[in-house]
PDB file of N, CA and C in Angstrom:
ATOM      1  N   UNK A   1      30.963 -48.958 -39.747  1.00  0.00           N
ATOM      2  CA  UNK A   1      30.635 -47.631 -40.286  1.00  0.00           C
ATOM      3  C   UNK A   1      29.202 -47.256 -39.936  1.00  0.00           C
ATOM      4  N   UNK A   2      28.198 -48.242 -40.283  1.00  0.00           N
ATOM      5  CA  UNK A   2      26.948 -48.212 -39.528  1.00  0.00           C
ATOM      6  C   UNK A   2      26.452 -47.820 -38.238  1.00  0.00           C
ATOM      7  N   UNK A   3      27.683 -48.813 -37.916  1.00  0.00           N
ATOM      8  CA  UNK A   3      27.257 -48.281 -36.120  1.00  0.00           C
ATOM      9  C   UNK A   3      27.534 -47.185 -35.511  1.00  0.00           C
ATOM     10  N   UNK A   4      29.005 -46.593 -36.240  1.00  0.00           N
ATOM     11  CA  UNK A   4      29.299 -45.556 -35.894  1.00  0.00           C
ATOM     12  C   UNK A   4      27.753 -44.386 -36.282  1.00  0.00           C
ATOM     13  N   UNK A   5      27.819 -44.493 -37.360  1.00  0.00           N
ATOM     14  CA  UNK A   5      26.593 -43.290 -38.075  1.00  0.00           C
ATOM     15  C   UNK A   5      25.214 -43.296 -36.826  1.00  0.00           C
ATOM     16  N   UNK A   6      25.261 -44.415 -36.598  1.00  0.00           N
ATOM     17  CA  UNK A   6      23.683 -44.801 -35.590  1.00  0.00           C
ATOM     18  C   UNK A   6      24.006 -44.587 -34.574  1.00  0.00           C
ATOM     19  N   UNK A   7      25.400 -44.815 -34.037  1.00  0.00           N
ATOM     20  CA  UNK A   7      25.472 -44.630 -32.531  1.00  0.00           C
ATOM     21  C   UNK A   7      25.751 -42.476 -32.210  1.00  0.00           C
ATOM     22  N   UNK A   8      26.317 -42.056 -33.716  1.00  0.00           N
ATOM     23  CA  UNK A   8      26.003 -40.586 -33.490  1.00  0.00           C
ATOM     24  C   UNK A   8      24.986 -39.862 -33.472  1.00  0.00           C
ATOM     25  N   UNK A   9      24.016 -40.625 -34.051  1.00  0.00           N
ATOM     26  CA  UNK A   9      22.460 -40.213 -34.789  1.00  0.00           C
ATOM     27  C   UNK A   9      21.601 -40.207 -33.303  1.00  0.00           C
ATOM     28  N   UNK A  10      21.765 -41.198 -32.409  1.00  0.00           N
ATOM     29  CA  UNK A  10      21.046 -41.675 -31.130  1.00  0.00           C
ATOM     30  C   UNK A  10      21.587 -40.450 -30.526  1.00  0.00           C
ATOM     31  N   UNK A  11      23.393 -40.621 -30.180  1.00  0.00           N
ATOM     32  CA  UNK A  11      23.450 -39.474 -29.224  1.00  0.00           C
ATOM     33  C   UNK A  11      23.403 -38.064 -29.393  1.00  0.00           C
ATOM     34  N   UNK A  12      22.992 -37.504 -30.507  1.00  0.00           N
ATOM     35  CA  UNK A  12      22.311 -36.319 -31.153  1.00  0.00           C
ATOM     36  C   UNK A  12      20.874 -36.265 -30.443  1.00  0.00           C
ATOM     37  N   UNK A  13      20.597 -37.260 -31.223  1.00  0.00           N
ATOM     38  CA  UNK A  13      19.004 -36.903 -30.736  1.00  0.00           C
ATOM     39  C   UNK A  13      18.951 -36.703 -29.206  1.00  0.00           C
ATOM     40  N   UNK A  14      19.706 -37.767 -28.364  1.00  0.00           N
ATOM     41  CA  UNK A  14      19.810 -37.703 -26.636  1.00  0.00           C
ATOM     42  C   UNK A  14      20.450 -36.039 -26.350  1.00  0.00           C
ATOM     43  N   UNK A  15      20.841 -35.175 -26.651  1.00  0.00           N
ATOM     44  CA  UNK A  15      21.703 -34.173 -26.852  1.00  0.00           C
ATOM     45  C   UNK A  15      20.835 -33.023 -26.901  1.00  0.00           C
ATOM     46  N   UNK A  16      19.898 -33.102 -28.177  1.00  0.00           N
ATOM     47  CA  UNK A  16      18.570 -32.411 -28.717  1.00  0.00           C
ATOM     48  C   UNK A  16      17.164 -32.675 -27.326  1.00  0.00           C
ATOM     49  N   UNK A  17      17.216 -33.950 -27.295  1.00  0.00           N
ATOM     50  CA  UNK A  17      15.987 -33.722 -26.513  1.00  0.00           C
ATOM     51  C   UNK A  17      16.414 -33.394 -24.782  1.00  0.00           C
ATOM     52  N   UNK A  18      17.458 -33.414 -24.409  1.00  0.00           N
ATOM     53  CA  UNK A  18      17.543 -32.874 -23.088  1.00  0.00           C
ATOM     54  C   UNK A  18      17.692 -31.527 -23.229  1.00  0.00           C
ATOM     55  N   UNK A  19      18.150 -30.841 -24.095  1.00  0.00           N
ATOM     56  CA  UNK A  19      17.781 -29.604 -24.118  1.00  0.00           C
ATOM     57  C   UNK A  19      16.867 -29.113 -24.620  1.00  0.00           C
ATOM     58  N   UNK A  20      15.821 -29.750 -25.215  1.00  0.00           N
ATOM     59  CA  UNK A  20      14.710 -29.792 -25.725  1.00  0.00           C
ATOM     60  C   UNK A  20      14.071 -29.263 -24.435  1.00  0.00           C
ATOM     61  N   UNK A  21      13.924 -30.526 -23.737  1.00  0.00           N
ATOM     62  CA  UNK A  21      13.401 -30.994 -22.265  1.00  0.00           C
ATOM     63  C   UNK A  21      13.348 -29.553 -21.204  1.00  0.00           C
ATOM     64  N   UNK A  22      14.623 -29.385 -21.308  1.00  0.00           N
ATOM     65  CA  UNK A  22      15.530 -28.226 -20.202  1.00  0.00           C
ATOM     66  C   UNK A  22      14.437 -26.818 -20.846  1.00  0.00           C
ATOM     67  N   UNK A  23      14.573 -26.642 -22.001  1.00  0.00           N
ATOM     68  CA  UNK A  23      14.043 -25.016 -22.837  1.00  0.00           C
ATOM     69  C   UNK A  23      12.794 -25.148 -22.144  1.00  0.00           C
ATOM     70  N   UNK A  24      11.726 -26.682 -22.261  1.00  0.00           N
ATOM     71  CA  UNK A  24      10.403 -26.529 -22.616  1.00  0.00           C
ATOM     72  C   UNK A  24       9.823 -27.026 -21.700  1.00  0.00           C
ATOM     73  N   UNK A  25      10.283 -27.019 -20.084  1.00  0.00           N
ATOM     74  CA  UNK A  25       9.881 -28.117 -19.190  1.00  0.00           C
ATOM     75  C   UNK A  25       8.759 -27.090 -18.739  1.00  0.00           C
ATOM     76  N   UNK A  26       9.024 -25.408 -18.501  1.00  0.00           N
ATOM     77  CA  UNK A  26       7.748 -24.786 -18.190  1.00  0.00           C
ATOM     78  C   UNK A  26       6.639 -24.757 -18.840  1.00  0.00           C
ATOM     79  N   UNK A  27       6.983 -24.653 -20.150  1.00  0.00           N
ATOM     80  CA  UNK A  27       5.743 -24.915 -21.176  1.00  0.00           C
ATOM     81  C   UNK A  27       5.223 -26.129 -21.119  1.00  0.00           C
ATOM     82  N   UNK A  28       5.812 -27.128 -21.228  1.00  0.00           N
ATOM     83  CA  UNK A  28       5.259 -28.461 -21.355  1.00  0.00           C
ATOM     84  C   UNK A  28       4.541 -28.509 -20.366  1.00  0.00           C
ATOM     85  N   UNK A  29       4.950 -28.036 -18.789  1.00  0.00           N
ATOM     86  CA  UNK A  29       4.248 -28.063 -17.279  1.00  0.00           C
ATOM     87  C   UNK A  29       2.807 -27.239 -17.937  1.00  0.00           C
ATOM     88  N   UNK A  30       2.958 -26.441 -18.182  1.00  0.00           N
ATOM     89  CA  UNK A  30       1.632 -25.358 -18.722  1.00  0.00           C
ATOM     90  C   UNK A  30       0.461 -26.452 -19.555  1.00  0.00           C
ATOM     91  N   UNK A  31       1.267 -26.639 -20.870  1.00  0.00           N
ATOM     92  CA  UNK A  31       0.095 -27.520 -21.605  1.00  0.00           C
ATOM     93  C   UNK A  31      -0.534 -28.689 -21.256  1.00  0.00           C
ATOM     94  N   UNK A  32       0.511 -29.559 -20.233  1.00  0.00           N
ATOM     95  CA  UNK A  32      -0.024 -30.455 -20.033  1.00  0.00           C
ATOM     96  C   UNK A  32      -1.242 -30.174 -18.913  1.00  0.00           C
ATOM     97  N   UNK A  33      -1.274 -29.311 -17.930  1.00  0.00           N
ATOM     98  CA  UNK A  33      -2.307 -28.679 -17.635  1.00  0.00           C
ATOM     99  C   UNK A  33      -3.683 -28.240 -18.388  1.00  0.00           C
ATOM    100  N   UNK A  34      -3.076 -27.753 -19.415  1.00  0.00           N
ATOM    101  CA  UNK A  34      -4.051 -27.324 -20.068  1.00  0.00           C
ATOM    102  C   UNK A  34      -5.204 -28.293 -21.112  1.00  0.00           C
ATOM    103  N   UNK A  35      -4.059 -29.406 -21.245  1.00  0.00           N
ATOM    104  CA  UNK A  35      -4.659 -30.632 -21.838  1.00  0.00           C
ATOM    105  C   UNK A  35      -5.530 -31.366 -20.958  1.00  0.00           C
ATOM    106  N   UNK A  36      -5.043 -31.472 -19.640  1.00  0.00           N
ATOM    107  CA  UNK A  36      -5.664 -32.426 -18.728  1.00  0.00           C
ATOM    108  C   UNK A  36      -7.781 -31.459 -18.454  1.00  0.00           C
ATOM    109  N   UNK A  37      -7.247 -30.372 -18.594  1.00  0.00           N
ATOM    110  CA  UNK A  37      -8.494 -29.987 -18.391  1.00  0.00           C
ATOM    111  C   UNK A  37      -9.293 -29.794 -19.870  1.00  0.00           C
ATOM    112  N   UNK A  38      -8.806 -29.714 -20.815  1.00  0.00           N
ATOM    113  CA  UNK A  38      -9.564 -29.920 -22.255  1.00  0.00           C
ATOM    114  C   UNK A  38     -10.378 -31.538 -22.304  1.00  0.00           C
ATOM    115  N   UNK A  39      -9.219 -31.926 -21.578  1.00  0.00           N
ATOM    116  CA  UNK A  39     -10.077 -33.658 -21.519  1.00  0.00           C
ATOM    117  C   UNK A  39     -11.382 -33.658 -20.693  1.00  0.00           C
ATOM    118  N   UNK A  40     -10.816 -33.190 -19.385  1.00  0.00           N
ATOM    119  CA  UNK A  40     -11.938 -33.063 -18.291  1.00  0.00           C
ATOM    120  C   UNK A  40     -13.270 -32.407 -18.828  1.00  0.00           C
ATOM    121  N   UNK A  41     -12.854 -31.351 -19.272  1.00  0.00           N
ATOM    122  CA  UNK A  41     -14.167 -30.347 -20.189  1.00  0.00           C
ATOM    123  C   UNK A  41     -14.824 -31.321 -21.062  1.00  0.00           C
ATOM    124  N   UNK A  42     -14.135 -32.093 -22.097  1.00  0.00           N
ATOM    125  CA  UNK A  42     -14.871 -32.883 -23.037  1.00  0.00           C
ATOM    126  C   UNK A  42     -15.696 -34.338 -22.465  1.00  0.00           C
ATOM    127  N   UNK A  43     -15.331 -34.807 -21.316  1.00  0.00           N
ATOM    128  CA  UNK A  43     -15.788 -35.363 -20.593  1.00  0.00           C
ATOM    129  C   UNK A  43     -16.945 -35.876 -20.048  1.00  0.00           C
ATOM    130  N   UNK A  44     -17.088 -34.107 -19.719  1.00  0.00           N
ATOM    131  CA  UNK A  44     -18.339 -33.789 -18.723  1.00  0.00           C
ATOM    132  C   UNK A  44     -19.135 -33.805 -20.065  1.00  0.00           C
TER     133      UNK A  44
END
């Protein structure tokens, strides 16, 4: 019964985050840009 509950719970989440992934891959491309140079800025 456990495993069942855990093995639905995993492939939910696998389900959620590829379309997570898919919605937010331009944004994520954006921030992580935007992070890499917040670092660089704090850096210097």
């Amino acid at each position: 019964m456990a495993d069942n509950f855990l093995e639905r719970q995993r492939r939910d989440y696998e389900e959620r985050k590829q379309q997570w992934q898919k919605s937010t891959k331009k944004v994520a491309s954006v921030s992580e840009i935007l992070r890499k140079a917040r670092e660089k800025f704090n850096n210097d």
